[in-house]
Protein backbone atom coordinates (compact mmCIF):
# COMPACT_ATOMS: atom_id res chain seq x y z
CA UNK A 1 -1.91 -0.18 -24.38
CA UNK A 2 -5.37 -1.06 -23.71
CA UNK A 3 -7.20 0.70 -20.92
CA UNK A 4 -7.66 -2.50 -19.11
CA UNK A 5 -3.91 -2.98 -19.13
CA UNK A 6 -3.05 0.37 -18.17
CA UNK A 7 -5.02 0.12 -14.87
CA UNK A 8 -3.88 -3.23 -13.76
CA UNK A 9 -0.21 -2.00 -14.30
CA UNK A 10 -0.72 1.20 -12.63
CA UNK A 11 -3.04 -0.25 -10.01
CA UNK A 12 -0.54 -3.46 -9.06
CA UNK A 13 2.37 -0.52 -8.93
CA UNK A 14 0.67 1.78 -6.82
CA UNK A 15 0.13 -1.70 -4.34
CA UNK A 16 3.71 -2.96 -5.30
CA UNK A 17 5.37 0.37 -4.51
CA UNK A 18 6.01 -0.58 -1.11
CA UNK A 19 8.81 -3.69 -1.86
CA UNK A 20 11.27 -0.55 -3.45
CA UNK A 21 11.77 0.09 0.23
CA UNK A 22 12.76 3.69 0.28
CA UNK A 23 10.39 5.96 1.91
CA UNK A 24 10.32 8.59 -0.85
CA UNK A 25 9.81 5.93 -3.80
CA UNK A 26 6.81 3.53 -1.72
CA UNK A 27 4.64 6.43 -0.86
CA UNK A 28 5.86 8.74 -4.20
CA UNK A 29 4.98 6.35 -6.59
CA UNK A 30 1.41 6.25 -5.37
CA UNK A 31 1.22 9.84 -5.21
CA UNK A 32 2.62 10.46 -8.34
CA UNK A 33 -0.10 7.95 -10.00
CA UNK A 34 -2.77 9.46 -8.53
CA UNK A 35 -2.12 12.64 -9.95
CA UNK A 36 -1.36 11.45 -13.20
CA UNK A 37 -4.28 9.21 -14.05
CA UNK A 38 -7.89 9.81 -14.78
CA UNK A 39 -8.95 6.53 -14.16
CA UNK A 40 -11.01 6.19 -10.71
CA UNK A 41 -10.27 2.41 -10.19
CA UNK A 42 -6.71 3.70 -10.47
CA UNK A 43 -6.80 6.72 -8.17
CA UNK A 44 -8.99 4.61 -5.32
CA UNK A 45 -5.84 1.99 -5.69
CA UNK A 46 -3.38 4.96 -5.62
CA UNK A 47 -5.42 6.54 -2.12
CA UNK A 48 -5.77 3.16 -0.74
CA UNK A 49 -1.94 2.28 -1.38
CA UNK A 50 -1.23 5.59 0.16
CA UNK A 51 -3.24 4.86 3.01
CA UNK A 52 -1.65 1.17 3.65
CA UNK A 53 1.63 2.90 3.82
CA UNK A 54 0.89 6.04 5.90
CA UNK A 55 -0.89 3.35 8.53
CA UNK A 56 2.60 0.97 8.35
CA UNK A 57 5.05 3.85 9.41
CA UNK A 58 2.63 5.02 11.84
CA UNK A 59 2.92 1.97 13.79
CA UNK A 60 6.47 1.48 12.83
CA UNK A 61 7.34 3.96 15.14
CA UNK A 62 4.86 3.32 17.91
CA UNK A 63 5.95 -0.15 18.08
CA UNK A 64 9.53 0.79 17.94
CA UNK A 65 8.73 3.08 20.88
CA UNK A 66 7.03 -0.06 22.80
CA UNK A 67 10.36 -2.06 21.58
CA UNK A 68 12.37 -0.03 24.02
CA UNK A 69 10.65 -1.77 26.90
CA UNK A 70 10.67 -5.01 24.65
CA UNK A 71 6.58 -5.01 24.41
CA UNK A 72 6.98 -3.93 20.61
CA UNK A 73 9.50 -6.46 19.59
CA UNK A 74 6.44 -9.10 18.57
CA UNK A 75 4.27 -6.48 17.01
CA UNK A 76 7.50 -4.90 14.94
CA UNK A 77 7.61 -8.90 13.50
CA UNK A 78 4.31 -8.76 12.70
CA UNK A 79 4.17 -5.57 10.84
CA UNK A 80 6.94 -6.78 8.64
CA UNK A 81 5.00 -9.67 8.02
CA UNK A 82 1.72 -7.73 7.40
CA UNK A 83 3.68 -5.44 5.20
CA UNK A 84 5.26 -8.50 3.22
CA UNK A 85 1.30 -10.23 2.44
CA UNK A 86 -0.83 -7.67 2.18
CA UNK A 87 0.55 -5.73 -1.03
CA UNK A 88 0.79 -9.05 -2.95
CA UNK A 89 -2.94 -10.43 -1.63
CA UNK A 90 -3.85 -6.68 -3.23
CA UNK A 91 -1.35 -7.20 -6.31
CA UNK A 92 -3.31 -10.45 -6.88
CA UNK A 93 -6.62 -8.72 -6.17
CA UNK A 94 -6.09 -6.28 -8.62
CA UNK A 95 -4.90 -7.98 -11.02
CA UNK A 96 -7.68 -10.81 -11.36
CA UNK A 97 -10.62 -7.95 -11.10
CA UNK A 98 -9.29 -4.98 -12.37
CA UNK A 99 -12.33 -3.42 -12.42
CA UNK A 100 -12.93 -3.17 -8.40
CA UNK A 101 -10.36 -1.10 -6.13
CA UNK A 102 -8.76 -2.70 -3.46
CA UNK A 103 -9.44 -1.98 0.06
CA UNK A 104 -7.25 -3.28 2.49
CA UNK A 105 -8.64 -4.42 6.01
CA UNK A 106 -8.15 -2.71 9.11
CA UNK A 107 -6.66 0.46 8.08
CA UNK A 108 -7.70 4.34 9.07
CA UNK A 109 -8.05 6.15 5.93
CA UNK A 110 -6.12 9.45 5.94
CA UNK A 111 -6.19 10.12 1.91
């Protein structure tokens, strides 16, 4: 496999991790391909991936907190939306210029 290949597969995986919906597999897969590849592109997908995730579950359960007074209902909607486009926009992103690492908007960066 060419080297070009290799990090749009591993990059779009580390993005697309999130749709296998288990907590363990979205944020292990990521984790697992930044430690195995030496590409940076790759690794800055991996951390940003990482990151996305981290930030989703983070407000997951503050807006599940707000849902108990029926604030967080909306913003629980809106998060699954968010959480639906913004892995394929990078998927796409990655995939049409493999060479520049994704970095999605309006996210703290923990990794």
């Amino acid at each position: 496999m060419e080297d070009l290949d290799r990090r749009k597969l591993l990059s779009a995986l580390s993005h697309g991790a999130i749709f296998f919906s288990s907590l363990i597999v979205s944020i292990g897969i990521p984790i697992a391909i930044l430690y195995v590849s030496n590409d940076p592109v790759v690794k800055e997908n991996a951390k940003e991936s990482l990151n996305f995730h981290i930030n989703l579950y983070i407000y997951a359960v503050i807006f599940g907190l707000l849902s108990i007074i029926l604030i967080g209902i909306p913003f629980l909607i809106g998060l699954w939306i968010i959480s639906l486009i913004m892995p394929i926009v990078a998927i796409i992103r990655v995939l049409s210029e493999p060479n520049i690492p994704y970095r999605y908007p309006f996210i703290f960066r923990l990794v």
